[in-house]
N, C-alpha and C. Protein backbone atom coordinates (compact mmCIF):
# COMPACT_ATOMS: atom_id res chain seq x y z
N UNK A 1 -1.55 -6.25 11.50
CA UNK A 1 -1.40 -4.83 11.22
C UNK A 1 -2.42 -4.07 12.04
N UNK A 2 -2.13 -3.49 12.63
CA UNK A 2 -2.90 -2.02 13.37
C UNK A 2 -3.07 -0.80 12.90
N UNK A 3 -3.41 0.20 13.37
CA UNK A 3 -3.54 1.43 13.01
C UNK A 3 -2.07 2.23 13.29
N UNK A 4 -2.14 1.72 14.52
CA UNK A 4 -0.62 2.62 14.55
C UNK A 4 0.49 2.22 14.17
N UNK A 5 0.56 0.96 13.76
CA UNK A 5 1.58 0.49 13.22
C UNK A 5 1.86 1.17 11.63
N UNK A 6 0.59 1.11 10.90
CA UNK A 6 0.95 1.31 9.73
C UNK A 6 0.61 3.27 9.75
N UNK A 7 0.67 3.60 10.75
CA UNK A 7 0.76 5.12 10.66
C UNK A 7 2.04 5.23 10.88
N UNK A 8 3.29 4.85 11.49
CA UNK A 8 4.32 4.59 11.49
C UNK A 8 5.13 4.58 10.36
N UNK A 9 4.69 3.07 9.79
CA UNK A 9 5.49 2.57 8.72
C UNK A 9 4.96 3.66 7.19
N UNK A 10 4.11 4.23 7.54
CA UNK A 10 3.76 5.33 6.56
C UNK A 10 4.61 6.87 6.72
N UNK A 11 4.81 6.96 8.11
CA UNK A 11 5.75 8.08 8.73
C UNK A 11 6.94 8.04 7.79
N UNK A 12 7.49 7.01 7.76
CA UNK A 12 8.34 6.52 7.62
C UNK A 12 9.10 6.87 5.85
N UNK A 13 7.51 5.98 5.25
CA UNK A 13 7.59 5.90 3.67
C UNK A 13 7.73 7.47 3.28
N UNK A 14 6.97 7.84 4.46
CA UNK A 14 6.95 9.71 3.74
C UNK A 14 7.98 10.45 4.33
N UNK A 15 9.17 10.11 4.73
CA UNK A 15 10.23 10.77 5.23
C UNK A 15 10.74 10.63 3.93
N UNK A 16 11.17 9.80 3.15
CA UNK A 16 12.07 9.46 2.11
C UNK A 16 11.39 10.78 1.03
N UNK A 17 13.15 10.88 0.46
CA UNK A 17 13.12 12.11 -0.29
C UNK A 17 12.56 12.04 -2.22
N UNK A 18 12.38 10.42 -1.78
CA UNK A 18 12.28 9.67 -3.46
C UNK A 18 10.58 10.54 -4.10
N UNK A 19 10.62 11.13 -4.34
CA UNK A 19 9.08 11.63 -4.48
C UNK A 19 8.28 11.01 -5.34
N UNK A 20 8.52 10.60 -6.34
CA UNK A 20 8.02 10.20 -7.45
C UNK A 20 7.57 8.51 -7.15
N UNK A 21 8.79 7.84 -6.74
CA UNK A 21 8.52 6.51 -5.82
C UNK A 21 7.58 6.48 -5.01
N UNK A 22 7.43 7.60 -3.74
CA UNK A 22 6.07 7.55 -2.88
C UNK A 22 5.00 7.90 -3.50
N UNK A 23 4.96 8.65 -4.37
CA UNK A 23 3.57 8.83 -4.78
C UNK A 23 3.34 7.70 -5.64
N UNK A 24 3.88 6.54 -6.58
CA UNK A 24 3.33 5.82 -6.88
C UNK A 24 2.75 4.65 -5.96
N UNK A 25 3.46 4.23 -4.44
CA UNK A 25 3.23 3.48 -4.12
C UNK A 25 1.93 3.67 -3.03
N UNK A 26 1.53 5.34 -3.11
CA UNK A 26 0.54 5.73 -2.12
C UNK A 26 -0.38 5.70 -3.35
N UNK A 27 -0.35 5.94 -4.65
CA UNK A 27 -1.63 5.59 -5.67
C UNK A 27 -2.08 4.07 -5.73
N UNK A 28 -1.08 3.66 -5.40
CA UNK A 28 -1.56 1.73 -5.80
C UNK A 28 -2.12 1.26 -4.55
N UNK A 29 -1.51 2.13 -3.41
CA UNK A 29 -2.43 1.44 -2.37
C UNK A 29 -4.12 1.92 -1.88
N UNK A 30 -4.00 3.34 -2.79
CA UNK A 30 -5.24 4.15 -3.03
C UNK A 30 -6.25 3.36 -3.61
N UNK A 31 -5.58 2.80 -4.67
CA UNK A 31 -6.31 1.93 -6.05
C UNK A 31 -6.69 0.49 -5.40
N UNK A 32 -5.98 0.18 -4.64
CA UNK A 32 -6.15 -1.29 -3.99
C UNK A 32 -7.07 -1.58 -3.27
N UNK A 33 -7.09 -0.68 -2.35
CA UNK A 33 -7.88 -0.18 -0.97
C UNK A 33 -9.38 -0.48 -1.75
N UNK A 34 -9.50 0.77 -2.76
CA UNK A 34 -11.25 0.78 -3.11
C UNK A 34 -11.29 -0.57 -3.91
N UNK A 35 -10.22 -1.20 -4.96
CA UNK A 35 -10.90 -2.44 -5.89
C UNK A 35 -11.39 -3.04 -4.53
N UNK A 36 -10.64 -3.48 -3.50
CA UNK A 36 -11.23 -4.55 -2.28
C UNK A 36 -12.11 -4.22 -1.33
N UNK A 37 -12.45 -2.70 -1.65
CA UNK A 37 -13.82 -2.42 -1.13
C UNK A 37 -15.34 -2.80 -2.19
N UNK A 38 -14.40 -2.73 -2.83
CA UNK A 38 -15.60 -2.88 -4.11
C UNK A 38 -15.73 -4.69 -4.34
N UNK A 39 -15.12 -5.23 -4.43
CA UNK A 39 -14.81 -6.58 -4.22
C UNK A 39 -15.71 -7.05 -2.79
N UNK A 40 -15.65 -6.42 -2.26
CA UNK A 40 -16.55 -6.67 -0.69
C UNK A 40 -17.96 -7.03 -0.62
N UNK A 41 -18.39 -5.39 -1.22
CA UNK A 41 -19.51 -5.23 -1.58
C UNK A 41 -20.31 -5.72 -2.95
N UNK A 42 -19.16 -6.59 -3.67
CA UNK A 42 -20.03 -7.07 -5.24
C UNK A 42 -20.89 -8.55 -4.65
N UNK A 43 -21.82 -9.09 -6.07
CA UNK A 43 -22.13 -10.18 -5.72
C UNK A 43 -20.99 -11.20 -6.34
N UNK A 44 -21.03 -12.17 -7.04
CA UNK A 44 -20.50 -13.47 -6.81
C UNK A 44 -19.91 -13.09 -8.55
N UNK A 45 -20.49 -12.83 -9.31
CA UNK A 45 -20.59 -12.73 -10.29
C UNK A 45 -19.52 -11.13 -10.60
N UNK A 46 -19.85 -10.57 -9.81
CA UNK A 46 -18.82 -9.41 -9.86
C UNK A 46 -17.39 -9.72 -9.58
N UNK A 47 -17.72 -9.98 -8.59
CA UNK A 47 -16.39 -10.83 -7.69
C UNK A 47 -15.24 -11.31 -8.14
N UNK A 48 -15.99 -12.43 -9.32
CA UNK A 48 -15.18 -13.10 -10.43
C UNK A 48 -14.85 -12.24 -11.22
N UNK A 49 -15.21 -11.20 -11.82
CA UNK A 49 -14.85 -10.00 -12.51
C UNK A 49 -13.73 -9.32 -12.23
N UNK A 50 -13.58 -8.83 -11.15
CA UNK A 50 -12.82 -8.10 -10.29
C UNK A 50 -11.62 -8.49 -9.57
N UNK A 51 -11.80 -10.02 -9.58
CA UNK A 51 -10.55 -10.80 -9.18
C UNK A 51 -9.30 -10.19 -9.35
N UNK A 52 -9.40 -10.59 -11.34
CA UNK A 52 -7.96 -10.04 -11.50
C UNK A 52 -7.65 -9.07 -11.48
N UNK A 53 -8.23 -8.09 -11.57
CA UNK A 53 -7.98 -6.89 -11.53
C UNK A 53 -7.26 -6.10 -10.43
N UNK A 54 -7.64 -7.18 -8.86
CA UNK A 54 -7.39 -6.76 -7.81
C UNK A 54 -6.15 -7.67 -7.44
N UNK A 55 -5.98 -9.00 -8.03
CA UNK A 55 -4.54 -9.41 -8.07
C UNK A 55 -3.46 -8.46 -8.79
N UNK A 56 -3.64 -7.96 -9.90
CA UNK A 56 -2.31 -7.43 -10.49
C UNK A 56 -2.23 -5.80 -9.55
N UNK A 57 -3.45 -5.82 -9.07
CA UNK A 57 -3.03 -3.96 -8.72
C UNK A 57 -2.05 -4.10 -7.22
N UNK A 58 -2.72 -5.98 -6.20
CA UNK A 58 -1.78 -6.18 -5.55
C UNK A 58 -0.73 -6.28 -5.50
N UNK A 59 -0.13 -7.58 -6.72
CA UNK A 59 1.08 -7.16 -7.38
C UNK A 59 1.86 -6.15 -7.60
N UNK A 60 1.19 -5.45 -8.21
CA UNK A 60 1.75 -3.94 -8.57
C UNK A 60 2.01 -3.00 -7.06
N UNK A 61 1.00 -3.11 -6.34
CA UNK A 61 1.40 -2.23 -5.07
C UNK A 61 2.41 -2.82 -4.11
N UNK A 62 2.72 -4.70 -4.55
CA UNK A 62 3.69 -5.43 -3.87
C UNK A 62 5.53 -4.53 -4.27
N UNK A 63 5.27 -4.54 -5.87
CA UNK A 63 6.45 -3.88 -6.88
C UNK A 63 6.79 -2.76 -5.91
N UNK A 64 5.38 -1.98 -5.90
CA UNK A 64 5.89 -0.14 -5.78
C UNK A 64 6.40 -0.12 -4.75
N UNK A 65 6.27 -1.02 -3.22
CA UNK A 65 6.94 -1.01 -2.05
C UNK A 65 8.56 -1.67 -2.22
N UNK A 66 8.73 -2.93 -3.04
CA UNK A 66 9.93 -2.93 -3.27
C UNK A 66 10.54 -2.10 -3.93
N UNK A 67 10.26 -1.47 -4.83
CA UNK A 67 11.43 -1.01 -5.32
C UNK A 67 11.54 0.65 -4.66
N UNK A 68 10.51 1.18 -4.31
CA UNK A 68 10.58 2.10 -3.10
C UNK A 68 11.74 1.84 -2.03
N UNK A 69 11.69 1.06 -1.42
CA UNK A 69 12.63 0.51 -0.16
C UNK A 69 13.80 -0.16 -0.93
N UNK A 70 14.03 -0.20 -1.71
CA UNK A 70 15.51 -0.58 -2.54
C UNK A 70 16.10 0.81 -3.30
N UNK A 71 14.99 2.04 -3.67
CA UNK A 71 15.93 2.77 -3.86
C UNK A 71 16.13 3.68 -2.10
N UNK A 72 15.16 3.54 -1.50
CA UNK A 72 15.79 4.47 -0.28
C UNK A 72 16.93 3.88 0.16
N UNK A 73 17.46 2.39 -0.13
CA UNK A 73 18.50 2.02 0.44
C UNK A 73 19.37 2.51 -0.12
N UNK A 74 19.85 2.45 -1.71
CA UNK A 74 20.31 2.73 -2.36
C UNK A 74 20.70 4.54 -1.96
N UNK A 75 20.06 5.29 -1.45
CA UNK A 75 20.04 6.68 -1.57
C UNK A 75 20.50 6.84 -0.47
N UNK A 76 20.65 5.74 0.44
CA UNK A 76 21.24 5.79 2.11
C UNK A 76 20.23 6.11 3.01
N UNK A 77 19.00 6.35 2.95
CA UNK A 77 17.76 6.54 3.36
C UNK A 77 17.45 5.24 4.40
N UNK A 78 16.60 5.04 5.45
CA UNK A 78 16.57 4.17 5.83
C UNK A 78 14.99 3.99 5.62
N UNK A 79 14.70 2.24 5.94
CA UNK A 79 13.91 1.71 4.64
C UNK A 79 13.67 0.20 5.77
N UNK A 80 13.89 0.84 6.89
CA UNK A 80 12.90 -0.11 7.77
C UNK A 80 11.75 -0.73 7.98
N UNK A 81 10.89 0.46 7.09
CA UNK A 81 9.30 0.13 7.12
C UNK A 81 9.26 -1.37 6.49
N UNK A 82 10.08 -1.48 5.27
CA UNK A 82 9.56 -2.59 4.41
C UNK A 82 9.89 -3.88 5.18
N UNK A 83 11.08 -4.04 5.87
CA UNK A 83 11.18 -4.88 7.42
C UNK A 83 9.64 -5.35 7.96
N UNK A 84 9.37 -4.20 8.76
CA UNK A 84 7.85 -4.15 9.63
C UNK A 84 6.56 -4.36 8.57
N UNK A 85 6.64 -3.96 7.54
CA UNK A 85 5.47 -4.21 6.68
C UNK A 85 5.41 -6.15 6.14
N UNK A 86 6.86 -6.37 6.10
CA UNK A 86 6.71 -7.81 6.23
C UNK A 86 6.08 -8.38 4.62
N UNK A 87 5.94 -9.41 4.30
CA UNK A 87 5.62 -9.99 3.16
C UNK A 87 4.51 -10.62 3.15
N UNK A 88 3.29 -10.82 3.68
CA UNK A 88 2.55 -11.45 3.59
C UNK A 88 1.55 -10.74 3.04
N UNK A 89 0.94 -10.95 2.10
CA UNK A 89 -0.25 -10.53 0.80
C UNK A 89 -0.78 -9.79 1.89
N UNK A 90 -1.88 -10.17 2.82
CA UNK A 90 -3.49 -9.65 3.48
C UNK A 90 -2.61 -8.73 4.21
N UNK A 91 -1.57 -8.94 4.61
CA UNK A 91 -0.82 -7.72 5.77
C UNK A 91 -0.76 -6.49 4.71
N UNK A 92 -0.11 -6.44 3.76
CA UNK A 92 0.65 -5.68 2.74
C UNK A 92 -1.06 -4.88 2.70
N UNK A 93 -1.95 -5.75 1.97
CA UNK A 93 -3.56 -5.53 1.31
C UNK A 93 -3.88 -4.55 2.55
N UNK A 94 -3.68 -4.84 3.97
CA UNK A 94 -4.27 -4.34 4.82
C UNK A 94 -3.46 -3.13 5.16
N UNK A 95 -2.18 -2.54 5.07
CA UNK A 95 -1.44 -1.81 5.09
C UNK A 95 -2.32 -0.42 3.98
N UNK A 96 -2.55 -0.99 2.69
CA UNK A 96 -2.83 -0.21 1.66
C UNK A 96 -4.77 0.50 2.49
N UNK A 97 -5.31 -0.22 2.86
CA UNK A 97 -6.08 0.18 3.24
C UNK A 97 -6.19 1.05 4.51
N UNK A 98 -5.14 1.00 5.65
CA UNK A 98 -4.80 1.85 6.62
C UNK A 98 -4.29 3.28 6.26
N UNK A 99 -3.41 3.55 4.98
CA UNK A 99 -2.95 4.18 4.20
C UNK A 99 -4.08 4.99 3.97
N UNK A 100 -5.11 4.63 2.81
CA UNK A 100 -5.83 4.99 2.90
C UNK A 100 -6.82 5.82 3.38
N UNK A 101 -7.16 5.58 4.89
CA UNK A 101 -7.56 5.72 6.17
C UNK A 101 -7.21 6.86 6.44
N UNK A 102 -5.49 7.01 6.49
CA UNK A 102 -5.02 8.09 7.14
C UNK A 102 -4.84 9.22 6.42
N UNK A 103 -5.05 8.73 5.01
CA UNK A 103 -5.19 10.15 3.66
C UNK A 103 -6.44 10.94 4.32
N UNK A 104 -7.24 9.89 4.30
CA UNK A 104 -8.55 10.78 4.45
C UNK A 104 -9.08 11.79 5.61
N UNK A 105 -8.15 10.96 6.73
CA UNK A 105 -8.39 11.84 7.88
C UNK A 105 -7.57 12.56 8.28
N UNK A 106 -6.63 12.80 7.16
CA UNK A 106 -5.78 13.73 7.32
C UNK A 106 -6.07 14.98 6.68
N UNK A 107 -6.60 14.75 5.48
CA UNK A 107 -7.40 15.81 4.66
C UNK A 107 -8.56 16.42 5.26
N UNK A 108 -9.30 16.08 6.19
CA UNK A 108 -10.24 16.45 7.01
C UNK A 108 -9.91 17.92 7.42
């Protein structure tokens, strides 16, 4: 995953007219982003703390992209991103954190 890739596949998520769908799946990757910043920066003992917390929110931000890209299909929307975003956990994890990225420097 790159920068411009997932500025793309974010182009993309935010074309779709589903509103309520994107904003959950741009909160979970909001929420994801900092647990695994925070996860970064804990010690060992935190770490273990924080685990699960940062598995189910992955989970959960895994959900909000499927079923995002199943209703844009459904709505006739196209829903390519979830193609290019691909299935692999650290890609997806790293997606949520590019996301992220581009909130902030967009709000700038």
């Amino acid at each position: 995953m790159t920068f411009d890739v997932a500025n793309i596949i974010f182009n993309q998520i935010n074309s779709s007219k589903l509103e309520s769908l994107k904003y959950n799946l741009i909160e979970y990757c909001i929420s994801y982003s900092r647990i695994r910043v925070d996860w970064l920066r804990a010690d060992n003992e935190k770490r273990i703390e924080l685990d699960n917390t940062r598995k189910i929110t992955h989970n959960a931000l895994i959900d909000a992209c499927n079923i995002l890209s199943r209703n844009m299909i459904k709505n006739g929307e196209d829903a390519i991103w979830r193609l290019k975003l691909g299935n692999n956990r650290k890609v997806i994890g790293d997606f949520a954190c590019y996301l992220n990225c581009i909130l902030g420097l967009s709000a700038g």
